[in-house]
N, C-alpha and C. Protein backbone atom coordinates (compact mmCIF):
# COMPACT_ATOMS: atom_id res chain seq x y z
N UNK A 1 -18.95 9.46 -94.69
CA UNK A 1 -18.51 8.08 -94.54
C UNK A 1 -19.37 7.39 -93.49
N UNK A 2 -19.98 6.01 -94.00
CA UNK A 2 -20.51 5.30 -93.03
C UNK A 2 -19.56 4.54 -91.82
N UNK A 3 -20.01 4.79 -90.71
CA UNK A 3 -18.94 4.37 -89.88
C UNK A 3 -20.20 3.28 -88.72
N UNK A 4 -21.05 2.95 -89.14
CA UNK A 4 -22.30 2.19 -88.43
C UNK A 4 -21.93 0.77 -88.60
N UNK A 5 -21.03 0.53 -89.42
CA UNK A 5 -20.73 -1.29 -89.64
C UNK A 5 -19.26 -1.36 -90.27
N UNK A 6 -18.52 -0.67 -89.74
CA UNK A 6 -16.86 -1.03 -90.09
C UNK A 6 -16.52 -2.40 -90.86
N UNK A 7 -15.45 -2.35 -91.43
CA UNK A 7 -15.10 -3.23 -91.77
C UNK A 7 -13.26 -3.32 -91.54
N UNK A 8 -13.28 -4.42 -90.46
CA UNK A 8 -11.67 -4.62 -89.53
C UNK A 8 -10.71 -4.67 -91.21
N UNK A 9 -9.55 -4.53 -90.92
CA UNK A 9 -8.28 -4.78 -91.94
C UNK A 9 -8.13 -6.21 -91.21
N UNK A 10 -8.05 -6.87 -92.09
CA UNK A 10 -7.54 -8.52 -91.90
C UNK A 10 -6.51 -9.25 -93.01
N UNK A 11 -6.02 -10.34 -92.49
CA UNK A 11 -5.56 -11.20 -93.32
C UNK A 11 -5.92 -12.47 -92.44
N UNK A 12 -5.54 -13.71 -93.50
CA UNK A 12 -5.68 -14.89 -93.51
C UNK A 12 -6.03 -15.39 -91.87
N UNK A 13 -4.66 -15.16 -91.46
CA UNK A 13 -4.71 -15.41 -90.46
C UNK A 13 -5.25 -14.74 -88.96
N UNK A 14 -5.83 -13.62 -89.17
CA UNK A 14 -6.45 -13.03 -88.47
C UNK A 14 -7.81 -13.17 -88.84
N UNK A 15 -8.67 -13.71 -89.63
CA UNK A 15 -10.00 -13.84 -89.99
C UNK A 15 -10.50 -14.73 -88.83
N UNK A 16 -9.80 -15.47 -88.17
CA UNK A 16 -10.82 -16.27 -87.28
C UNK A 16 -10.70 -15.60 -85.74
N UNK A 17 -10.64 -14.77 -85.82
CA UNK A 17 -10.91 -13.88 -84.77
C UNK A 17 -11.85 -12.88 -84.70
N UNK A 18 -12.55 -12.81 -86.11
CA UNK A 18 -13.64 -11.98 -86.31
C UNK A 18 -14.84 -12.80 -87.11
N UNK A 19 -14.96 -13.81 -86.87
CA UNK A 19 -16.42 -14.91 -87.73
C UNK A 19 -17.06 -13.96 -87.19
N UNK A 20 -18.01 -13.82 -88.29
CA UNK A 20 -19.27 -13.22 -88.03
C UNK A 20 -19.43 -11.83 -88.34
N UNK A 21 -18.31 -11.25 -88.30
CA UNK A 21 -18.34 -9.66 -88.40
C UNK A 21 -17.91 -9.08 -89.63
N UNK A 22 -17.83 -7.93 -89.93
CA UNK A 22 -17.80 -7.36 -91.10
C UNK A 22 -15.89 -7.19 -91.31
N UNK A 23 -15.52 -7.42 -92.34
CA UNK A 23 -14.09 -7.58 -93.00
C UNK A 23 -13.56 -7.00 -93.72
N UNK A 24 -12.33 -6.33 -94.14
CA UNK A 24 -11.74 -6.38 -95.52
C UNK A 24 -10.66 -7.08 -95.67
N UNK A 25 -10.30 -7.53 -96.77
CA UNK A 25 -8.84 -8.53 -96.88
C UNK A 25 -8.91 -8.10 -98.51
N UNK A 26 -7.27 -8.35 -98.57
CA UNK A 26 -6.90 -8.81 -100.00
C UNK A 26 -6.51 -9.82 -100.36
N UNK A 27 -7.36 -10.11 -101.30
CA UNK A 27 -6.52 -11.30 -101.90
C UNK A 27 -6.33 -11.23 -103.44
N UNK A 28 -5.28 -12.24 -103.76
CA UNK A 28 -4.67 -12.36 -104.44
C UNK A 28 -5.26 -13.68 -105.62
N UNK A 29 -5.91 -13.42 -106.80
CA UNK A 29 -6.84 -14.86 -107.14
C UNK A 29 -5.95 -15.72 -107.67
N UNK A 30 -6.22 -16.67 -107.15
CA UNK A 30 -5.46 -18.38 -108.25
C UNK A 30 -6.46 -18.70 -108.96
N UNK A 31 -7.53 -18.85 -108.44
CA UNK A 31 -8.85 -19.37 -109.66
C UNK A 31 -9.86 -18.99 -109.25
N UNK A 32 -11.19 -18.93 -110.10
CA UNK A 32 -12.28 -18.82 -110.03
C UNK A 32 -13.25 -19.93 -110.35
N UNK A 33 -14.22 -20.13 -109.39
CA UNK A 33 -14.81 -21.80 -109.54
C UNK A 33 -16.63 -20.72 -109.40
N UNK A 34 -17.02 -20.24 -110.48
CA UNK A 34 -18.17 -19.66 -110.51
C UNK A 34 -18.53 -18.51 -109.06
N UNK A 35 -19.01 -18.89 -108.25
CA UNK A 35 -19.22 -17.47 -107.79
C UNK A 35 -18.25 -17.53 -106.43
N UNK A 36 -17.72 -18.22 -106.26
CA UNK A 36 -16.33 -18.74 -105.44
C UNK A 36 -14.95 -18.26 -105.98
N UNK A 37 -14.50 -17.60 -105.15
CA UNK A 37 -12.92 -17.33 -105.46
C UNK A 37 -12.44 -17.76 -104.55
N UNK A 38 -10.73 -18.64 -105.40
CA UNK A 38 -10.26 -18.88 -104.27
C UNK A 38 -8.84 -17.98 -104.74
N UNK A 39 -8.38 -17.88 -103.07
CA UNK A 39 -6.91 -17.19 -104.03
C UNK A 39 -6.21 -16.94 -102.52
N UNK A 40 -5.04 -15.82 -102.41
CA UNK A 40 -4.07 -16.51 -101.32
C UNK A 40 -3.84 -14.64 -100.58
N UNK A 41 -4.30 -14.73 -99.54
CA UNK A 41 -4.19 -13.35 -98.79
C UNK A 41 -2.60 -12.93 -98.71
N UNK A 42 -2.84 -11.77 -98.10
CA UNK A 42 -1.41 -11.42 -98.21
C UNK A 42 0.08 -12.00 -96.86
N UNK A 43 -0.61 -12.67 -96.46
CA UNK A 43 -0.45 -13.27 -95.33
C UNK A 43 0.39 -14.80 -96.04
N UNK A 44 -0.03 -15.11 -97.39
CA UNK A 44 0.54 -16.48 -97.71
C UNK A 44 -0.51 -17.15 -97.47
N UNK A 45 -1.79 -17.48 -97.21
CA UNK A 45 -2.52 -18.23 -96.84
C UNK A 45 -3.74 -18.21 -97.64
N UNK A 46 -4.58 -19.44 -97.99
CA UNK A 46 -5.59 -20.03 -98.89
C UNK A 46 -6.39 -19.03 -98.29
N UNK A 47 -7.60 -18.12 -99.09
CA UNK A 47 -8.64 -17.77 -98.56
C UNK A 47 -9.77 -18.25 -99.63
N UNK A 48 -11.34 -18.07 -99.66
CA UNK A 48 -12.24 -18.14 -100.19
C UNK A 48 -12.93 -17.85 -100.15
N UNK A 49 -13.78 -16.90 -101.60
CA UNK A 49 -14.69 -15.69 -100.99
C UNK A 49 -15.63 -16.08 -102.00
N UNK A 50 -16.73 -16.39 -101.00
CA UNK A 50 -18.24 -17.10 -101.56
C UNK A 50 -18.61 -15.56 -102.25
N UNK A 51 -19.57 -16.03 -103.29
CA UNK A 51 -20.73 -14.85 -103.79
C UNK A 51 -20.15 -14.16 -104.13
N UNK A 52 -18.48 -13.95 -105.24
CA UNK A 52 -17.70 -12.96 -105.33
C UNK A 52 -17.84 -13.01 -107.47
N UNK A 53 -18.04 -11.78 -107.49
CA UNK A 53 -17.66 -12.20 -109.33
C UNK A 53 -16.47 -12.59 -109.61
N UNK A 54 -16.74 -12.69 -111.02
CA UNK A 54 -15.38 -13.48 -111.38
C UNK A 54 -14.23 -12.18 -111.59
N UNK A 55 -12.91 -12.38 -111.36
CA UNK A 55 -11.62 -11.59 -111.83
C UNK A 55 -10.63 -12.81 -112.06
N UNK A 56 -9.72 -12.07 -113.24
CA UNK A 56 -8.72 -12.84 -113.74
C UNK A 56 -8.16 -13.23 -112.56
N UNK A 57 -6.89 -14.78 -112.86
CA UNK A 57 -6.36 -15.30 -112.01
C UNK A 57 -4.77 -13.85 -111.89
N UNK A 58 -4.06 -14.33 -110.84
CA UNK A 58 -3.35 -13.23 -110.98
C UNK A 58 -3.56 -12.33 -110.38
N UNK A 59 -5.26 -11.30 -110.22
CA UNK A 59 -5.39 -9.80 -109.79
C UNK A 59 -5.52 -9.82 -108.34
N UNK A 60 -5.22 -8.90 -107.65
CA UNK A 60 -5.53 -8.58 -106.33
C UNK A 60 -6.61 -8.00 -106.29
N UNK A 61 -7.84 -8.96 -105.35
CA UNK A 61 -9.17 -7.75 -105.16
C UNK A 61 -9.64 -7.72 -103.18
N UNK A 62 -9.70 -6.58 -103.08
CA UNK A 62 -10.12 -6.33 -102.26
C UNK A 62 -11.58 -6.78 -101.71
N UNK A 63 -11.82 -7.51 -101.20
CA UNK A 63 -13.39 -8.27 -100.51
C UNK A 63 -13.30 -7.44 -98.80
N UNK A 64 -14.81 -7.03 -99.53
CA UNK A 64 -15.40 -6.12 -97.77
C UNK A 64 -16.72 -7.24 -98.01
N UNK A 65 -16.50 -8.02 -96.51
CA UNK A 65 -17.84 -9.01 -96.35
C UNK A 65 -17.93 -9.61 -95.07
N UNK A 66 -18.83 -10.75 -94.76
CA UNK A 66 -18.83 -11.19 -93.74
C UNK A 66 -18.01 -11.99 -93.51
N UNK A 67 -16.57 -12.64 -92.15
CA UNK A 67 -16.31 -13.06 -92.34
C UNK A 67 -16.86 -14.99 -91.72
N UNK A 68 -16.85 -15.51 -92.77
CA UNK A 68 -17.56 -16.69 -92.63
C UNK A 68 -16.51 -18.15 -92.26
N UNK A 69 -16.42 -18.37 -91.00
CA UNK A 69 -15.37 -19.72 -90.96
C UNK A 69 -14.13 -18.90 -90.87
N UNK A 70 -13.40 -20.11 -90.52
CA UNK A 70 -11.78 -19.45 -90.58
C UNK A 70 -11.18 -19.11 -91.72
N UNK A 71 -11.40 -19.65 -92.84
CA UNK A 71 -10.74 -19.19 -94.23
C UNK A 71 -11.80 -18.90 -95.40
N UNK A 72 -12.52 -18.20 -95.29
CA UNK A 72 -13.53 -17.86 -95.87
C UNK A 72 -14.19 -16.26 -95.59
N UNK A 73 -14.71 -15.67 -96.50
CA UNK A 73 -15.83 -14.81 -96.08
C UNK A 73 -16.87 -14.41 -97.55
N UNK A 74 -17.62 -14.04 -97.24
CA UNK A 74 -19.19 -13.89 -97.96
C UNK A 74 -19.00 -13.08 -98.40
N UNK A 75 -18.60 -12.07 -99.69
CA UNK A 75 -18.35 -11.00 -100.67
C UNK A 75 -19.61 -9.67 -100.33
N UNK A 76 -19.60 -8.57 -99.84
CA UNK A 76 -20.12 -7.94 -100.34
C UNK A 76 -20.03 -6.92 -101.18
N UNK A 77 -18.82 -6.70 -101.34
CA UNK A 77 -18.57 -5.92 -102.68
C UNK A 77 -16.55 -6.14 -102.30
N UNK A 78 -16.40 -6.13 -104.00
CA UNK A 78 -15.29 -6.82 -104.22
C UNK A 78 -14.66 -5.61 -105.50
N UNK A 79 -13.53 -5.24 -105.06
CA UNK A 79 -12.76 -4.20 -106.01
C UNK A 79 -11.36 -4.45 -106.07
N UNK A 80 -11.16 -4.88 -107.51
CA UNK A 80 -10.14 -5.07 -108.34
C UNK A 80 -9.10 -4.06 -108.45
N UNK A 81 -7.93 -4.44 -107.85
CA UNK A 81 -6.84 -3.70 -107.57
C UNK A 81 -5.88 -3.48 -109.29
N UNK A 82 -6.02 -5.07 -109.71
CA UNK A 82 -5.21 -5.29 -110.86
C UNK A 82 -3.67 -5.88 -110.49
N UNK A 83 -2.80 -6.16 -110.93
CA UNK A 83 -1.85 -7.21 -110.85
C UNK A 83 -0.97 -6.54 -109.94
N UNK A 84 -0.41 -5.56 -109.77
CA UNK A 84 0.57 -4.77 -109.11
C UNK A 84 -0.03 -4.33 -108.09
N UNK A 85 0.32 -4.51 -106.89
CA UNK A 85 -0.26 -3.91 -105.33
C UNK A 85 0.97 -4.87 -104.15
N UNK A 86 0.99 -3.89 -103.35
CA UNK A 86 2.22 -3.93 -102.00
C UNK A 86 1.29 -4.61 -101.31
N UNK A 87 1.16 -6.02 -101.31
CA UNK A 87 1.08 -7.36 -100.67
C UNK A 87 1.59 -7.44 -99.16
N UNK A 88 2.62 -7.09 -99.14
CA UNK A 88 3.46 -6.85 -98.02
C UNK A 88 2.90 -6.09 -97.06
N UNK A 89 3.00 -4.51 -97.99
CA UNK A 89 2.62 -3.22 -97.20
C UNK A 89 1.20 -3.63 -96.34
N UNK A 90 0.46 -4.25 -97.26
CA UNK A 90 -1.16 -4.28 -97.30
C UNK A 90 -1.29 -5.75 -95.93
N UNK A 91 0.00 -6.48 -95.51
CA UNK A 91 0.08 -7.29 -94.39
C UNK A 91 0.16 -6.97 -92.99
N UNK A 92 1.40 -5.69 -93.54
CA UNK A 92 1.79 -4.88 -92.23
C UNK A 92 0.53 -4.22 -92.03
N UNK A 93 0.27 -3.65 -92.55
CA UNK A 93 -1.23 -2.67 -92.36
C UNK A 93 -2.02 -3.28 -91.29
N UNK A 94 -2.42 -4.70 -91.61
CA UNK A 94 -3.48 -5.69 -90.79
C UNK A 94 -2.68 -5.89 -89.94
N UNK A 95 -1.29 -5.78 -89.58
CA UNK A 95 -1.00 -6.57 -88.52
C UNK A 95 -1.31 -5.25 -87.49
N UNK A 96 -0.67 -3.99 -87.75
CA UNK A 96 -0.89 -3.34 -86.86
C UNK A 96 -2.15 -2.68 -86.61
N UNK A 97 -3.26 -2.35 -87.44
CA UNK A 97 -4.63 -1.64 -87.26
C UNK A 97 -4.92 -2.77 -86.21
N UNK A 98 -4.61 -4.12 -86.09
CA UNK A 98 -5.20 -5.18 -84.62
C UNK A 98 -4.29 -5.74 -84.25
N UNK A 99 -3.31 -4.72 -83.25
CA UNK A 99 -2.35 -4.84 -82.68
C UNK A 99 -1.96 -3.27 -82.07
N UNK A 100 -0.66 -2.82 -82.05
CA UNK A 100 -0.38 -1.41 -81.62
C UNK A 100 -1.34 -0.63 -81.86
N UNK A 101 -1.85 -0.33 -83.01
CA UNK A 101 -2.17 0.94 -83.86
C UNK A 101 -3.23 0.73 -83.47
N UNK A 102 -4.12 0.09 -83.10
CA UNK A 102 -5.85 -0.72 -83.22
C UNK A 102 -6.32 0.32 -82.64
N UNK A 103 -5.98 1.63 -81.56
CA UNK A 103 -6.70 2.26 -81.62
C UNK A 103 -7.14 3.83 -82.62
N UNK A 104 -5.97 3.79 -83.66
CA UNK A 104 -6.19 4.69 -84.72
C UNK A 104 -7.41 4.13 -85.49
N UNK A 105 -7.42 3.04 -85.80
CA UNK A 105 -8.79 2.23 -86.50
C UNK A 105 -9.67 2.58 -86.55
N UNK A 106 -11.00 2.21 -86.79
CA UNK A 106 -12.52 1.55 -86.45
C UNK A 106 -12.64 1.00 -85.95
């Protein structure tokens, strides 16, 4: 396992605490506008992930990228969960890997 460029557990609202650095989040797609997704983290909140292929509206995909701006980040590879995934679970997760737990992490 490469461990030279981590990528933090985030949501929505924790992305602007890491501009610039390497990410993962889930989100959840509402639409696809060509190489732009937009769709809603697990957090409840708008995200948008430049340079991302297209997936049906509906699926949860996982984006590891840069994160770019406060509600945004730059796709570098993007994996399709499919419609069913613990949204929730996958909130708590981010809250605590950067919070209590942050030093079990990366």
């Amino acid at each position: 396992m490469d461990t030279s460029s981590p990528a933090v557990f985030v949501n929505a609202d924790l992305l602007k605490v890491y501009q610039g650095r390497r990410v993962r989040a889930v989100v959840q797609v509402a639409r696809d506008e060509g190489a732009t997704m937009v769709g809603q983290s697990t957090d409840g909140h708008q995200l948008v992930v430049k340079g991302s292929p297209s997936f049906p509206p509906s699926h949860f995909v996982e984006v590891i990228g840069i994160a770019d701006g406060g509600q945004s980040i730059r796709a570098e590879i993007c994996t399709d969960f499919g419609t069913s995934f613990g949204a929730q679970e996958y909130n708590q997760l981010c809250v605590l890997a950067n919070g209590e737990l942050k030093s079990l992490f990366l």
